[in-house]
Protein backbone atom coordinates (compact mmCIF):
# COMPACT_ATOMS: atom_id res chain seq x y z
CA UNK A 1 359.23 -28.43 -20.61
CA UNK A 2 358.31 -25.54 -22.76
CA UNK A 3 354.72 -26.46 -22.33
CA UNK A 4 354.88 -26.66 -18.69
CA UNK A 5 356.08 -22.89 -18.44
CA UNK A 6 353.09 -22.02 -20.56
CA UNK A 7 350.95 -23.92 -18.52
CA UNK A 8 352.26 -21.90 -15.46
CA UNK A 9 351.82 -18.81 -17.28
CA UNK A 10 348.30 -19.07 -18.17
CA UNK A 11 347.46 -20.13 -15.00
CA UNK A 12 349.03 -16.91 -13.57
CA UNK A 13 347.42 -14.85 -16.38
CA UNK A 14 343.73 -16.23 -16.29
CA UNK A 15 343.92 -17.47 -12.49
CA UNK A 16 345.70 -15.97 -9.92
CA UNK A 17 349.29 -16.98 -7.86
CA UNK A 18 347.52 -19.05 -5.05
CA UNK A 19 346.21 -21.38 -7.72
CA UNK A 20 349.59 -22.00 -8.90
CA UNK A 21 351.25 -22.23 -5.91
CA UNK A 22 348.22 -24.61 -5.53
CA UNK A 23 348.91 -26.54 -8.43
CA UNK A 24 352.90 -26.93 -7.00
CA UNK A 25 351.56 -28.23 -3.85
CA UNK A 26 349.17 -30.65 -5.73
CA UNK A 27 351.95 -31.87 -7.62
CA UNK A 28 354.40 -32.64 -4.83
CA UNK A 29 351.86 -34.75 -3.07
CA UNK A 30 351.01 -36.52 -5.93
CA UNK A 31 354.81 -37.02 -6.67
CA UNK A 32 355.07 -38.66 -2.82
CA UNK A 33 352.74 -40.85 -3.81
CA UNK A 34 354.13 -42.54 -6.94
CA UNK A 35 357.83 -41.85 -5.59
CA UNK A 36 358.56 -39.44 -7.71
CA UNK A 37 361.03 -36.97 -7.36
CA UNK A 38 359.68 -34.11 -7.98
CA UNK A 39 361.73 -31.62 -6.26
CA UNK A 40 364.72 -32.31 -8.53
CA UNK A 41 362.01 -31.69 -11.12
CA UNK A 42 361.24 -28.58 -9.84
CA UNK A 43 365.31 -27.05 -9.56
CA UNK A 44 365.77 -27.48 -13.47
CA UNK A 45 363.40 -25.04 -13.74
CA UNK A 46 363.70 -22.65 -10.42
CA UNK A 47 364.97 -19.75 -12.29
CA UNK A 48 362.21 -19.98 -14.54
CA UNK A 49 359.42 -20.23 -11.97
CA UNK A 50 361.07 -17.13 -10.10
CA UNK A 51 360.75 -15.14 -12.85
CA UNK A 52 357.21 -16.07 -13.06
CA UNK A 53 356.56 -15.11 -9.72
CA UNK A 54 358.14 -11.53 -10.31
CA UNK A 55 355.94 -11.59 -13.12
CA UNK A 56 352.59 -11.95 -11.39
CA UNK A 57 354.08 -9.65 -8.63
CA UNK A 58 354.51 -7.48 -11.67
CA UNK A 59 351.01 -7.95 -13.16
CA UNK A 60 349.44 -6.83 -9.90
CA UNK A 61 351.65 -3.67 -9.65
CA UNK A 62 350.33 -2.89 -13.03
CA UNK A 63 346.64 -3.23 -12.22
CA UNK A 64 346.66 -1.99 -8.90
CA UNK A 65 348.82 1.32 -10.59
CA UNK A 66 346.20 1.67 -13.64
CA UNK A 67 343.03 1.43 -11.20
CA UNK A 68 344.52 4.31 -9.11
CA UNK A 69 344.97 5.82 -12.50
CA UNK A 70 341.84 5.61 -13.62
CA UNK A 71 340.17 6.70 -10.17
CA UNK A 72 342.30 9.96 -10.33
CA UNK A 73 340.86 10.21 -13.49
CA UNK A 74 337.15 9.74 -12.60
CA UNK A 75 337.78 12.23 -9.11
CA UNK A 76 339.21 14.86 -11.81
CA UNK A 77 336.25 14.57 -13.86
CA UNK A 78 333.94 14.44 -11.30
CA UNK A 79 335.37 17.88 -9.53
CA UNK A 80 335.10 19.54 -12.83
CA UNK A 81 331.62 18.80 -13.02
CA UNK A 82 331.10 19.91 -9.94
CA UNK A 83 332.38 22.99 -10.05
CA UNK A 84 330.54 23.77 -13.10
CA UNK A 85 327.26 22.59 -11.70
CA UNK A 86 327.70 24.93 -8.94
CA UNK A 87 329.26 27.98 -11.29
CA UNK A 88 325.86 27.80 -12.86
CA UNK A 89 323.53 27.82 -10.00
CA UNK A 90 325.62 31.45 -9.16
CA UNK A 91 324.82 32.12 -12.22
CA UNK A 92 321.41 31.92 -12.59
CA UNK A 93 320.58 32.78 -9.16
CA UNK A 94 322.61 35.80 -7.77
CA UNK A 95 320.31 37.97 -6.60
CA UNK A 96 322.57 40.63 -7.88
CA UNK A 97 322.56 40.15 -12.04
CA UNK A 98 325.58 41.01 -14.86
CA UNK A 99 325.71 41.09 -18.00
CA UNK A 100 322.54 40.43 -20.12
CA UNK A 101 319.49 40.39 -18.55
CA UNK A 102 317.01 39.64 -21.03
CA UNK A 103 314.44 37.16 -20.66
CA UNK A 104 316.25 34.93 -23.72
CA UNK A 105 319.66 35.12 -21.78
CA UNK A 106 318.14 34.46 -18.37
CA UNK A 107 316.29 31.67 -19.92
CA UNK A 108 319.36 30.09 -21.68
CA UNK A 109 321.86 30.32 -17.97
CA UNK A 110 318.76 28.08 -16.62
CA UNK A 111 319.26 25.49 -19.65
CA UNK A 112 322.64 25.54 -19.29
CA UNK A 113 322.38 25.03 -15.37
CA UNK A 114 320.16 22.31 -15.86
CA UNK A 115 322.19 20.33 -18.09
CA UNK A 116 325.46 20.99 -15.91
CA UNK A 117 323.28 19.64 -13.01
CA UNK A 118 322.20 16.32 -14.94
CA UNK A 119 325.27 15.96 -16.45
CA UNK A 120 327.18 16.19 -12.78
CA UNK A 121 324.73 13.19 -11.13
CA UNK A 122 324.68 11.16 -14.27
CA UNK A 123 328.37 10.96 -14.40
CA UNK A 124 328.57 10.61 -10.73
CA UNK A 125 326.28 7.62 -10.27
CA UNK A 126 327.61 5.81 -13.16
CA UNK A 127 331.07 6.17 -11.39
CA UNK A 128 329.82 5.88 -7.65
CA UNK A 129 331.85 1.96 -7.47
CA UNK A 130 335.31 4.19 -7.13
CA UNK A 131 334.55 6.56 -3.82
CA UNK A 132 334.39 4.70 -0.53
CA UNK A 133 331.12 5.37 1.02
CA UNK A 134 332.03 8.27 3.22
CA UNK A 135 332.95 10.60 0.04
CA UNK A 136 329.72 8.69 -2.04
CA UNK A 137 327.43 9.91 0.92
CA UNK A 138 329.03 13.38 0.68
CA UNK A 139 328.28 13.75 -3.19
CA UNK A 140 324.80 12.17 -2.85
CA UNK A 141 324.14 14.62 -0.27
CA UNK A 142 324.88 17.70 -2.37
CA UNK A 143 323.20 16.26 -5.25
CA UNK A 144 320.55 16.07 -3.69
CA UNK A 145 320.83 19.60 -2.03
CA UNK A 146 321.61 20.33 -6.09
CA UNK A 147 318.21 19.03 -6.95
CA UNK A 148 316.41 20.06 -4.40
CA UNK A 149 317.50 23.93 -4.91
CA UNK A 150 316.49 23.52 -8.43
CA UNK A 151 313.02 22.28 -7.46
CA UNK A 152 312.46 25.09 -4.93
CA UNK A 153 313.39 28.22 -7.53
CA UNK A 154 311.39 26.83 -9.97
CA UNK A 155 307.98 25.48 -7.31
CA UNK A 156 308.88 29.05 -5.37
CA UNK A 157 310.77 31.81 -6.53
CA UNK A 158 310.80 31.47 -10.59
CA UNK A 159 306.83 30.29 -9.99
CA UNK A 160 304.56 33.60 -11.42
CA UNK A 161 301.90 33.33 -8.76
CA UNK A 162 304.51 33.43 -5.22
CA UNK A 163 303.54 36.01 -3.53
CA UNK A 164 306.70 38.82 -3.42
CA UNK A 165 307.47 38.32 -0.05
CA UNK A 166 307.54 35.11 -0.14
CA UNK A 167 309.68 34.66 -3.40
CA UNK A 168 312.29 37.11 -1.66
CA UNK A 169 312.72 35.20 1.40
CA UNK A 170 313.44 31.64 -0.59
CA UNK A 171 315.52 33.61 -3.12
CA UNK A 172 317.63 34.61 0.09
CA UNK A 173 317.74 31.61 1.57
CA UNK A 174 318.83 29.83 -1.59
CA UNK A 175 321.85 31.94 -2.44
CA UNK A 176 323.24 31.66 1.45
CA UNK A 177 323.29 28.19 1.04
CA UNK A 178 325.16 28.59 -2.38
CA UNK A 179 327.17 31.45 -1.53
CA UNK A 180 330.21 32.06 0.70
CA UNK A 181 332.01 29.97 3.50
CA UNK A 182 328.95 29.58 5.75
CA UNK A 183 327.04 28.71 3.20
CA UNK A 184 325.53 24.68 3.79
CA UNK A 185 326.37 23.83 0.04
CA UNK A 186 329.40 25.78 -0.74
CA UNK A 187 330.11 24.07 2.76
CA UNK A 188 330.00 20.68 1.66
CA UNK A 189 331.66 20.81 -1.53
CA UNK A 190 334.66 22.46 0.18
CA UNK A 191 334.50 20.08 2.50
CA UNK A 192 334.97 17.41 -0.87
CA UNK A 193 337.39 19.47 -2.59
CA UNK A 194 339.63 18.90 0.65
CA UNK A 195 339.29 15.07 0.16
CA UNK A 196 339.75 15.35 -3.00
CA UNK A 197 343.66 17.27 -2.66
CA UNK A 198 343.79 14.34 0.21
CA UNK A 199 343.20 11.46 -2.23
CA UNK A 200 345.52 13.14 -4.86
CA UNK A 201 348.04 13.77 -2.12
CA UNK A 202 347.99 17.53 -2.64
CA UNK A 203 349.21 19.71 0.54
């Protein structure tokens, strides 16, 4: 008998409920077929196999309650990486400069921004499997905007040989998409920080 319970709980364990309930149904055919009773079998143990039920039951409580864990988690980490990604592009790129100024300090915001950047889309992508593909497409799209900022300061307005007027103009155009409410990437990741408090449940 003892084995049998085992047997039932390594099946739920390794397998899943429908395979034992499965295995039940199995059993009571084969039972009708070498007259067998197998349902006065099965009430020695019915206390036992209820139990096992509210165990599974149990089980998948507990892993669906850990992967919503762990996806809070990743969406914390995520927004944090975000935000300092985006802290450093203001950084380096208000057209109106504090602090230090020197060609060392500018140099080492633009390091720093850099490695905020990769380190926001590395972490992303390797953790892409846990947004649905609404809030993926959103963060690919401003990591992409990310990148493509980055490319265009340092092709256009970092670049020695753009002409002034020219440099001034992108310079512009770059910090109204970074800057303020109208701005088309502080747009979009308000627009994610929104689903974020939604997905945390925060009002």
């Amino acid at each position: 008998m003892l084995n049998t319970y085992r047997h039932y709980i390594v099946l739920i364990q390794e397998f899943e409920m429908e395979i034992v309930i499965g295995f039940i149904c199995g059993i009571l055919l084969f039972s009708n077929l070498i007259d067998f009773n197998f349902l006065d079998y099965v009430k020695s143990f019915d206390t036992t196999l209820a139990a096992l039920i509210a165990g599974w039951i149990a089980v998948k409580k507990f892993r669906f309650q850990s992967l919503h864990q762990k996806r809070l988690e990743i969406i914390e980490e995520v927004y944090e990486r975000l935000v300092s990604t985006h802290d450093a592009f203001l950084a380096v790129m208000n057209p109106i400069s504090f602090g230090d100024n020197s060609d060392s300090a500018k140099n080492q915001r633009k390091i720093e921004l850099v490695q905020k950047a990769n380190d926001f889309s590395t972490y992303y992508r390797q953790k892409k499997i846990f947004f649905d593909e609404t809030m993926a497409s959103e963060l690919d799209a401003i990591r992409v905007q990310y990148q493509n900022i980055l490319v265009n300061w340092d092709y256009l307005v970092d670049f020695p040989n753009t002409p002034l007027h020219e440099k001034h103009r992108e310079w512009q155009k770059i910090w109204k998409m970074l800057n303020g409410n109208e701005g088309e990437v502080s747009s979009m990741k308000t627009k994610l920080e929104k689903k974020f408090r939604d997905i945390l449940n925060i009002r």
